[in-house]
C-alpha atoms as a PDB file:
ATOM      1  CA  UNK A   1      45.323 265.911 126.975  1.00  0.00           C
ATOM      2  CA  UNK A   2      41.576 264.711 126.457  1.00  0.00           C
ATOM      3  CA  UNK A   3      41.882 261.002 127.145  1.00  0.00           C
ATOM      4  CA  UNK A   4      43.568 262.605 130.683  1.00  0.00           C
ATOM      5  CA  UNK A   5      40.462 264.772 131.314  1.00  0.00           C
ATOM      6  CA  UNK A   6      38.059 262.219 130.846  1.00  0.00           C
ATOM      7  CA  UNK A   7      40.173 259.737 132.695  1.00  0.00           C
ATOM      8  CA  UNK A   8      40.695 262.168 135.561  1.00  0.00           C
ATOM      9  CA  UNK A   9      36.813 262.721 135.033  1.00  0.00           C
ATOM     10  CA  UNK A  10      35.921 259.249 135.239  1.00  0.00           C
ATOM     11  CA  UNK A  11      38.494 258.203 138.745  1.00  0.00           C
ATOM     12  CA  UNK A  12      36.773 261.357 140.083  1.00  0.00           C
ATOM     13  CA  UNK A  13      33.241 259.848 139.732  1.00  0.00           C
ATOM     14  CA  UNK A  14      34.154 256.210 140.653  1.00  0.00           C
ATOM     15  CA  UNK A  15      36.012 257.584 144.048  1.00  0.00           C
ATOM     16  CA  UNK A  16      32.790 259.294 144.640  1.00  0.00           C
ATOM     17  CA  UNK A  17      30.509 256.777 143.724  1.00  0.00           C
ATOM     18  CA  UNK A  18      32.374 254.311 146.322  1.00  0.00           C
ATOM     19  CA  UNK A  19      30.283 254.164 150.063  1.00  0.00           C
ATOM     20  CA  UNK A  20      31.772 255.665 152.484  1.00  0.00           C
ATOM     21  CA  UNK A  21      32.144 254.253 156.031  1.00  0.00           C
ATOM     22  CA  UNK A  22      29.251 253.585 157.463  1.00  0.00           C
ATOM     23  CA  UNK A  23      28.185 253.893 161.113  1.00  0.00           C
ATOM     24  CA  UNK A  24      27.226 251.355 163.935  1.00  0.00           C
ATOM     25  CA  UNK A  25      24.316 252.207 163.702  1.00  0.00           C
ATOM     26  CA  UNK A  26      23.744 252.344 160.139  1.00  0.00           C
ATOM     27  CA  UNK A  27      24.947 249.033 159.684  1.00  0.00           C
ATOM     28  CA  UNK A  28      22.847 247.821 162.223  1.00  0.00           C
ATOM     29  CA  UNK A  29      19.644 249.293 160.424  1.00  0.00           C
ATOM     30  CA  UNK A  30      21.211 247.673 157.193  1.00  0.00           C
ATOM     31  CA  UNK A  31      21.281 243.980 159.276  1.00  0.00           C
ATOM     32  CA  UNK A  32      17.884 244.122 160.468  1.00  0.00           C
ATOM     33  CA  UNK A  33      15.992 245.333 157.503  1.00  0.00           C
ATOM     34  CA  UNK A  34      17.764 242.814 155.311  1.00  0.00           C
ATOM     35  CA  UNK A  35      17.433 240.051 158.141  1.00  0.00           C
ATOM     36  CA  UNK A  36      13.566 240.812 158.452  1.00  0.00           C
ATOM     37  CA  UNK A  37      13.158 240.873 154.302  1.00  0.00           C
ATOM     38  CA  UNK A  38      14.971 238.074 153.289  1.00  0.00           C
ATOM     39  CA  UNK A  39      17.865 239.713 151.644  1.00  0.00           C
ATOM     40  CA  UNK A  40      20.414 237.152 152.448  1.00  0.00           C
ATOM     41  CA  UNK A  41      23.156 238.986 150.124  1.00  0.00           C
ATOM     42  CA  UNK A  42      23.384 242.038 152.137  1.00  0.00           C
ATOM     43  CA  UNK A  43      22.906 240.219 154.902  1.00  0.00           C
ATOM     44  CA  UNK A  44      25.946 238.548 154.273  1.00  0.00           C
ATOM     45  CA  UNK A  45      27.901 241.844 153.443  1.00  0.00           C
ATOM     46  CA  UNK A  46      27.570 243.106 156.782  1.00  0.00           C
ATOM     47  CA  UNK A  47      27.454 240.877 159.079  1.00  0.00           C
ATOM     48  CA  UNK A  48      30.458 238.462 160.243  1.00  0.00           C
ATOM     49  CA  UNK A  49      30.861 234.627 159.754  1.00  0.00           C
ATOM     50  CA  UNK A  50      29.471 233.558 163.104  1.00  0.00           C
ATOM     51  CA  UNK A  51      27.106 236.717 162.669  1.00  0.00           C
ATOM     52  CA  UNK A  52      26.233 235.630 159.112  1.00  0.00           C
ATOM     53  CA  UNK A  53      25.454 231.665 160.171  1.00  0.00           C
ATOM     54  CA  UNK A  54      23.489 232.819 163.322  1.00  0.00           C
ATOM     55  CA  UNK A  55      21.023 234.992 161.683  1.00  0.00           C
ATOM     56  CA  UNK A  56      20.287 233.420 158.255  1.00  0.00           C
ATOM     57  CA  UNK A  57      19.680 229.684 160.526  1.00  0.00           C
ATOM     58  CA  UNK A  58      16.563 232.131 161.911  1.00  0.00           C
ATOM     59  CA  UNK A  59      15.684 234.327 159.463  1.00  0.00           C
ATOM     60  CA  UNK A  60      13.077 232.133 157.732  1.00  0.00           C
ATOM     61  CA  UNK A  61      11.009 232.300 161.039  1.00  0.00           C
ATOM     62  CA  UNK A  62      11.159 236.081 161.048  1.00  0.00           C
ATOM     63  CA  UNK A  63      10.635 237.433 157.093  1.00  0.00           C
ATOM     64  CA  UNK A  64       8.373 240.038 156.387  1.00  0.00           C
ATOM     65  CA  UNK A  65       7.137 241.349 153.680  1.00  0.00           C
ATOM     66  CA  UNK A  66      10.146 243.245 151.556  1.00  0.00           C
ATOM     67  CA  UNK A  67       7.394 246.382 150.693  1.00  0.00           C
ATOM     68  CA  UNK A  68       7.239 246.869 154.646  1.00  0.00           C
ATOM     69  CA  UNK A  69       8.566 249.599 156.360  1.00  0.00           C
ATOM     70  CA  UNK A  70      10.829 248.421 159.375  1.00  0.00           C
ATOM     71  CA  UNK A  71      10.657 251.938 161.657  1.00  0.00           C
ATOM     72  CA  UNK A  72      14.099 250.969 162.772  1.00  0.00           C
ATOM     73  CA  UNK A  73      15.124 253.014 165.833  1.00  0.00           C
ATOM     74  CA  UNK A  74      18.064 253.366 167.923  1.00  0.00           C
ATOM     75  CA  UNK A  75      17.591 253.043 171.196  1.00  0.00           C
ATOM     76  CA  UNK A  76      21.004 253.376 172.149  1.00  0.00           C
ATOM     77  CA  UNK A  77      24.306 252.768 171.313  1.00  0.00           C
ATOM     78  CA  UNK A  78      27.059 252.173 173.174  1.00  0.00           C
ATOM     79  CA  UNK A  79      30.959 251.247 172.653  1.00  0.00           C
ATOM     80  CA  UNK A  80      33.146 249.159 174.853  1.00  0.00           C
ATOM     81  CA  UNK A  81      36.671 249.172 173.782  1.00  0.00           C
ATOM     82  CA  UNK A  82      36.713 247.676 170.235  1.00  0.00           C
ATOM     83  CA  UNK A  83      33.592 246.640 170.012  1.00  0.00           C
ATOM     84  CA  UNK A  84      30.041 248.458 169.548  1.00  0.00           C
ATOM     85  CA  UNK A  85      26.188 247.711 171.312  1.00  0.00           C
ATOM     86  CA  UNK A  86      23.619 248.925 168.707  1.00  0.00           C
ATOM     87  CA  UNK A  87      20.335 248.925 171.105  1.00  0.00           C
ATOM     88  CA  UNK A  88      17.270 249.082 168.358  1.00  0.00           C
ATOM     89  CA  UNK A  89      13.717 248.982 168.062  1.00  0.00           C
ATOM     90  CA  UNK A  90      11.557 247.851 164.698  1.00  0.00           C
ATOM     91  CA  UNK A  91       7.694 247.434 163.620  1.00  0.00           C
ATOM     92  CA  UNK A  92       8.000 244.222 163.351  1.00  0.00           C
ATOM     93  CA  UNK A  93       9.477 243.364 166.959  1.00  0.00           C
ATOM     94  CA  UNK A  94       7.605 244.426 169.950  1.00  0.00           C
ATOM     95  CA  UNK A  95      11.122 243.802 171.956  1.00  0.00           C
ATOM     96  CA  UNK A  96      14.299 245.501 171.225  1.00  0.00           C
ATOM     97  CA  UNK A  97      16.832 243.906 169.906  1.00  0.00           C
ATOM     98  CA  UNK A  98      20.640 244.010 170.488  1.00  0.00           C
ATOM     99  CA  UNK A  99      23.116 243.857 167.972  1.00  0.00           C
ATOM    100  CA  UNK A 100      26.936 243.506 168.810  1.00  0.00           C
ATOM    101  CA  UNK A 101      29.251 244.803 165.979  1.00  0.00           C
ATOM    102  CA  UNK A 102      32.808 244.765 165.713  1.00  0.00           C
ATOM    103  CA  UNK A 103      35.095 246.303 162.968  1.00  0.00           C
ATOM    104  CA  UNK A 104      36.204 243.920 160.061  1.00  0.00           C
ATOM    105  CA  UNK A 105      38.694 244.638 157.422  1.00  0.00           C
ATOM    106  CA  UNK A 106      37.580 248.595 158.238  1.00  0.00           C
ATOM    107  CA  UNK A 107      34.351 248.382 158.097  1.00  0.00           C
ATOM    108  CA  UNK A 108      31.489 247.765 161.284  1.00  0.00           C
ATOM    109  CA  UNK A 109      29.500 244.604 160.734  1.00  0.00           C
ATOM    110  CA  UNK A 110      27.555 242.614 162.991  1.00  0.00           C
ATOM    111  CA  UNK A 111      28.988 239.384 165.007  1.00  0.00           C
ATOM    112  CA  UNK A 112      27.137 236.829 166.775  1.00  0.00           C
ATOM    113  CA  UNK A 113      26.425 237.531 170.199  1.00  0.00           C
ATOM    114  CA  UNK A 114      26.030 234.774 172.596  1.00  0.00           C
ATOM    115  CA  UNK A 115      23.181 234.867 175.420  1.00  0.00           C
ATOM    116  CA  UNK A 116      25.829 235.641 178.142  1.00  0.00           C
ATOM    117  CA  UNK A 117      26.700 238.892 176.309  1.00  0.00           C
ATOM    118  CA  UNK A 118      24.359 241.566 176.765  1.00  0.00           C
ATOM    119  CA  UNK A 119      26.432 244.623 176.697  1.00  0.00           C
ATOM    120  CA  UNK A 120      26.342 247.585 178.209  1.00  0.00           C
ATOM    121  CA  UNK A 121      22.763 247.956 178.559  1.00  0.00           C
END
């Protein structure tokens, strides 16, 4: 009956312990911190294939120091269908930036946007 208690215990904690599903927008703030520090791992993790090779071919141009706050903003958001404009603003950008994010295996990450798409803004 113990080893079920502490097994029940430790599923409990692990299921907790698990992120949940994270937002647009919180994925977004996720992409440009980690774009704009270098952090090519989590970059990776929530961004796309196309989204993945499109930013990390710029990023070098664009780090900043990983101690720096960003002061990421949303500016707005907006969702078309199956697919989700993230509108943001950060210190180290005087222009906003646009992300486009689509949901991938259940979970939003960012995709490559061409110059033609410009969303809903």
């Amino acid at each position: 009956m113990k080893k079920i208690a502490v097994f029940s215990l430790v599923v409990l904690f692990l299921s907790c312990a698990e992120k949940q599903d994270l937002s647009p927008s919180e994925t977004a703030k996720i992409v440009a911190e980690s774009f704009y520090h270098g952090d090519k791992a989590t970059l990776k993790k929530y961004t796309t294939a196309s989204g993945y090779a499109n930013l990390s071919s710029i990023q070098k141009m664009f780090t900043e120091d990983k101690n720096s706050e960003s002061d990421f903003k949303v500016v707005d958001e907006q969702r078309e269908g199956e697919v989700t404009w993230v509108k943001y603003s950060t210190s180290y950008d005087p222009k906003p930036g646009i992300f486009k994010l689509v949901k991938e295996d259940g979970q939003w990450k960012v995709t490559h946007n061409v110059s033609r798409d410009r969303g809903l803004f």
